[in-house]
C-alpha atoms as a PDB file:
ATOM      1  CA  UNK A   1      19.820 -57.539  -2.619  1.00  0.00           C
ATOM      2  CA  UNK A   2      16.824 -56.645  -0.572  1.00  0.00           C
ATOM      3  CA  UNK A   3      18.455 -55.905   1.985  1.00  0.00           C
ATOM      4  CA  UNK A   4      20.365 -53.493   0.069  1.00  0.00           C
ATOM      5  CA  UNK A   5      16.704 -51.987  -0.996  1.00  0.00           C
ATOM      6  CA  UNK A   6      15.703 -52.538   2.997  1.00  0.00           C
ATOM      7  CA  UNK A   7      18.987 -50.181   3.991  1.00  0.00           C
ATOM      8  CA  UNK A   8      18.068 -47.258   1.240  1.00  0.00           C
ATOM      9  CA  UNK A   9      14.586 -47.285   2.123  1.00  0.00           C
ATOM     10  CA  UNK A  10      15.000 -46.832   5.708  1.00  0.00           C
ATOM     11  CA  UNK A  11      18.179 -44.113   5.088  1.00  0.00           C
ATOM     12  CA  UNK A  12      15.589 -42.089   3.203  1.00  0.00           C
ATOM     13  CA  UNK A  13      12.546 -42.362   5.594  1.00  0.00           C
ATOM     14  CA  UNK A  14      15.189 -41.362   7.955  1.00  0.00           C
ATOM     15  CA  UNK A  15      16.557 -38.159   6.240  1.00  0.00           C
ATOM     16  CA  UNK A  16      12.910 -37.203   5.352  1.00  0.00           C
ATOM     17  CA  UNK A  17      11.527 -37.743   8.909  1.00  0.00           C
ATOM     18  CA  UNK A  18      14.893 -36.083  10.601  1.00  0.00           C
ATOM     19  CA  UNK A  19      16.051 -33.880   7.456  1.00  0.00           C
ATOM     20  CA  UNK A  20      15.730 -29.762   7.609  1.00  0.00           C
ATOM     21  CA  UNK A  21      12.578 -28.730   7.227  1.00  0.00           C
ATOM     22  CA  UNK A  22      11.528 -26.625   3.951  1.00  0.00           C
ATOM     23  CA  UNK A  23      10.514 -23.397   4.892  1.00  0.00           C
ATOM     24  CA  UNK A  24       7.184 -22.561   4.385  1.00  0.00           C
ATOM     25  CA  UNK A  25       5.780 -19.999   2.021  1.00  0.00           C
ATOM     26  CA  UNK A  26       4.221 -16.492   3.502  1.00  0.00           C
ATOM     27  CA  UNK A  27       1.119 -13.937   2.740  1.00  0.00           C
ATOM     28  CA  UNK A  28       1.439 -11.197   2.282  1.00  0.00           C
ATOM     29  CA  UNK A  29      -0.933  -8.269   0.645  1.00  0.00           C
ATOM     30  CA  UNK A  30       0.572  -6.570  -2.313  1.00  0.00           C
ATOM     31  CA  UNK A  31       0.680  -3.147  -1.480  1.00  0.00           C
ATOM     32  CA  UNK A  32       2.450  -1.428  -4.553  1.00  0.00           C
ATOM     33  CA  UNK A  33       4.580  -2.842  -7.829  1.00  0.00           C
ATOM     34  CA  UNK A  34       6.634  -1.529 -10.178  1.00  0.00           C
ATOM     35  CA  UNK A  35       7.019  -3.662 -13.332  1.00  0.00           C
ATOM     36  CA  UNK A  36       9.801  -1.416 -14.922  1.00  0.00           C
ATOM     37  CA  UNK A  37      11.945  -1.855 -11.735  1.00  0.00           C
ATOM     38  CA  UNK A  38      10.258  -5.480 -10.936  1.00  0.00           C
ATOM     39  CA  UNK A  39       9.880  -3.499  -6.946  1.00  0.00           C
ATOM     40  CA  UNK A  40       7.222  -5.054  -5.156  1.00  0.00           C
ATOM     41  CA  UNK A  41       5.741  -4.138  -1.644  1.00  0.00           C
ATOM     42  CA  UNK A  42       4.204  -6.499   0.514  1.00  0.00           C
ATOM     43  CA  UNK A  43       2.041  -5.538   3.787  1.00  0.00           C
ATOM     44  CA  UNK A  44       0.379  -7.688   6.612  1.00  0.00           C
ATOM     45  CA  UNK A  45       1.519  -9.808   9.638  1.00  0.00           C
ATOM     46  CA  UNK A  46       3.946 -12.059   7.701  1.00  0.00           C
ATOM     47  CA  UNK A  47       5.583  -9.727   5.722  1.00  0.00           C
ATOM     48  CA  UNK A  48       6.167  -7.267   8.585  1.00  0.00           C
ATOM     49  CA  UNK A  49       8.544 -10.363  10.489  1.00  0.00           C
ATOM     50  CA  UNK A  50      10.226 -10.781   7.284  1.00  0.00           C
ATOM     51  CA  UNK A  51      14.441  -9.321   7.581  1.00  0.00           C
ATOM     52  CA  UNK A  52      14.502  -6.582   5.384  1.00  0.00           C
ATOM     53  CA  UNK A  53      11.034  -5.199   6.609  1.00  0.00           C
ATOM     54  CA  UNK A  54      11.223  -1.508   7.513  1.00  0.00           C
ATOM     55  CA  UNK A  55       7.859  -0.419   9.486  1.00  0.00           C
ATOM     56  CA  UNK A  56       5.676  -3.145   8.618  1.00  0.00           C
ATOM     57  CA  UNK A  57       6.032  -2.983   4.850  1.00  0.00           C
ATOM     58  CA  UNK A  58       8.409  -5.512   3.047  1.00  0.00           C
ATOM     59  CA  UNK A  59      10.075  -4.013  -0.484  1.00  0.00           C
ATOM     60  CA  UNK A  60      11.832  -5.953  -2.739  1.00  0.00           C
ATOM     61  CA  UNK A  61      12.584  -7.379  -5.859  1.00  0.00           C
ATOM     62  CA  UNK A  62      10.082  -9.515  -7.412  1.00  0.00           C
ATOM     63  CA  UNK A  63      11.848 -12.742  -9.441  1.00  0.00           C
ATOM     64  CA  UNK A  64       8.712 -13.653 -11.316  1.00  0.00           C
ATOM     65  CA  UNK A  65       8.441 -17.343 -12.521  1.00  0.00           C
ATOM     66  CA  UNK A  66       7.191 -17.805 -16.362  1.00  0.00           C
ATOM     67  CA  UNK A  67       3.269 -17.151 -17.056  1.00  0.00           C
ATOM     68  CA  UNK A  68       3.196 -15.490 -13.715  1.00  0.00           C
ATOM     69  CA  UNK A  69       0.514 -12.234 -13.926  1.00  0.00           C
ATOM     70  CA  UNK A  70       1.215  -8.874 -12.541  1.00  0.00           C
ATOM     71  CA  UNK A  71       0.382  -8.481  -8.845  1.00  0.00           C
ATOM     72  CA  UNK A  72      -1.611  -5.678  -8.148  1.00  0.00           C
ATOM     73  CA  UNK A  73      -2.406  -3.527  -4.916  1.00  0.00           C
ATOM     74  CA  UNK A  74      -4.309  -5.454  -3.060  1.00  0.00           C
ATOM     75  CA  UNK A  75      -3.802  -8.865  -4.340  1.00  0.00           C
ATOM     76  CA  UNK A  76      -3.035 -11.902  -1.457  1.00  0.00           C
ATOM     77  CA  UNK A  77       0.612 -13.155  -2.735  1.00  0.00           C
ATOM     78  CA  UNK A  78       2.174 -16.152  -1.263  1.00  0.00           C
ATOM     79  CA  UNK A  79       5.979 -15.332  -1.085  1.00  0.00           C
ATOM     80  CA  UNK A  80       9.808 -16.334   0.333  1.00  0.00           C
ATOM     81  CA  UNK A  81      12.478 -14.522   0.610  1.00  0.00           C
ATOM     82  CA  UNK A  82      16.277 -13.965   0.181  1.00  0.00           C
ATOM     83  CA  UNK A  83      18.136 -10.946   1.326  1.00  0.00           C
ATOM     84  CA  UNK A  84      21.486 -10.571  -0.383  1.00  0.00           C
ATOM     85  CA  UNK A  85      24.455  -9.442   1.231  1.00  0.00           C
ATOM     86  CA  UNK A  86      24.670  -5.949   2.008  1.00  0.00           C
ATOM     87  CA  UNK A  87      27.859  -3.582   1.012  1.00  0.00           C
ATOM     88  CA  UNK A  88      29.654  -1.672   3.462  1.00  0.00           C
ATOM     89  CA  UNK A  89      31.764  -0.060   0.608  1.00  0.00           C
ATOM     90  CA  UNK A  90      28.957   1.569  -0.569  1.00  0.00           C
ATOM     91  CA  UNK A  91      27.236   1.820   2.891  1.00  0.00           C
ATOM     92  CA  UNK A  92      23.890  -0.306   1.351  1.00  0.00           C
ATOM     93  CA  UNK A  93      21.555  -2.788   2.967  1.00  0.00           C
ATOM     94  CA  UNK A  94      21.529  -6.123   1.240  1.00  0.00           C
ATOM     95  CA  UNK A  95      19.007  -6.764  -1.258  1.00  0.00           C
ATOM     96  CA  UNK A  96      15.890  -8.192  -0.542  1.00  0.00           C
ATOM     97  CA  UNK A  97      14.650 -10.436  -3.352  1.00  0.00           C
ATOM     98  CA  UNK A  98      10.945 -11.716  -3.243  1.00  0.00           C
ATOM     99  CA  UNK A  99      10.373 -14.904  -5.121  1.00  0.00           C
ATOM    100  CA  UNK A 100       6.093 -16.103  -5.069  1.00  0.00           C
ATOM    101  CA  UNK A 101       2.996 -15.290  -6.891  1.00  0.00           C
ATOM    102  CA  UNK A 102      -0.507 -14.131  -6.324  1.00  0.00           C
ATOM    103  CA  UNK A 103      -3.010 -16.622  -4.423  1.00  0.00           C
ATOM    104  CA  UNK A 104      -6.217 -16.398  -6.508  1.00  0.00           C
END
């Protein structure tokens, strides 16, 4: 039996020592939002290297977690991303979706 508990223990410092790592979230500065459309646009260093960033300014759509406030221009926001898969029937970039909050 402890052995058993010896094996499991090891397997998961493995696979948490070896495992993929969790990417890691990025700042941006909020540089306009639309709450009817949920379109935020992020500026600065990070969100310029972001896919989906077209001259330095990364625009999305924000997926807003529960109790989160409003960003507004100028606010620091600590952000991932996921860009969908683009259309070529409709000739469309993917969508770029923008999940984070403001950094007080």
């Amino acid at each position: 039996m402890a052995g058993a508990g010896f094996c499991l223990l090891a397997g998961f410092l493995i696979g948490v020592v070896a495992g993929p790592e969790t990417p890691a979230a990025a700042n941006g500065v909020v540089a306009s939002y639309e709450s009817s459309t949920r379109e935020l646009c992020l500026e600065g260093d990070d969100a310029a290297e972001v896919s989906g960033a077209d001259d330095g300014l990364l625009c999305g759509i924000w997926n807003r977690g529960a109790g989160s406030r409003a960003p507004r221009v100028g606010d620091t926001f600590a952000f991932l991303t996921l860009e969908t898969d683009r259309d070529p029937a409709a000739d469309e970039r993917g969508r770029v979706l923008i999940y984070g909050d403001v950094v007080d």
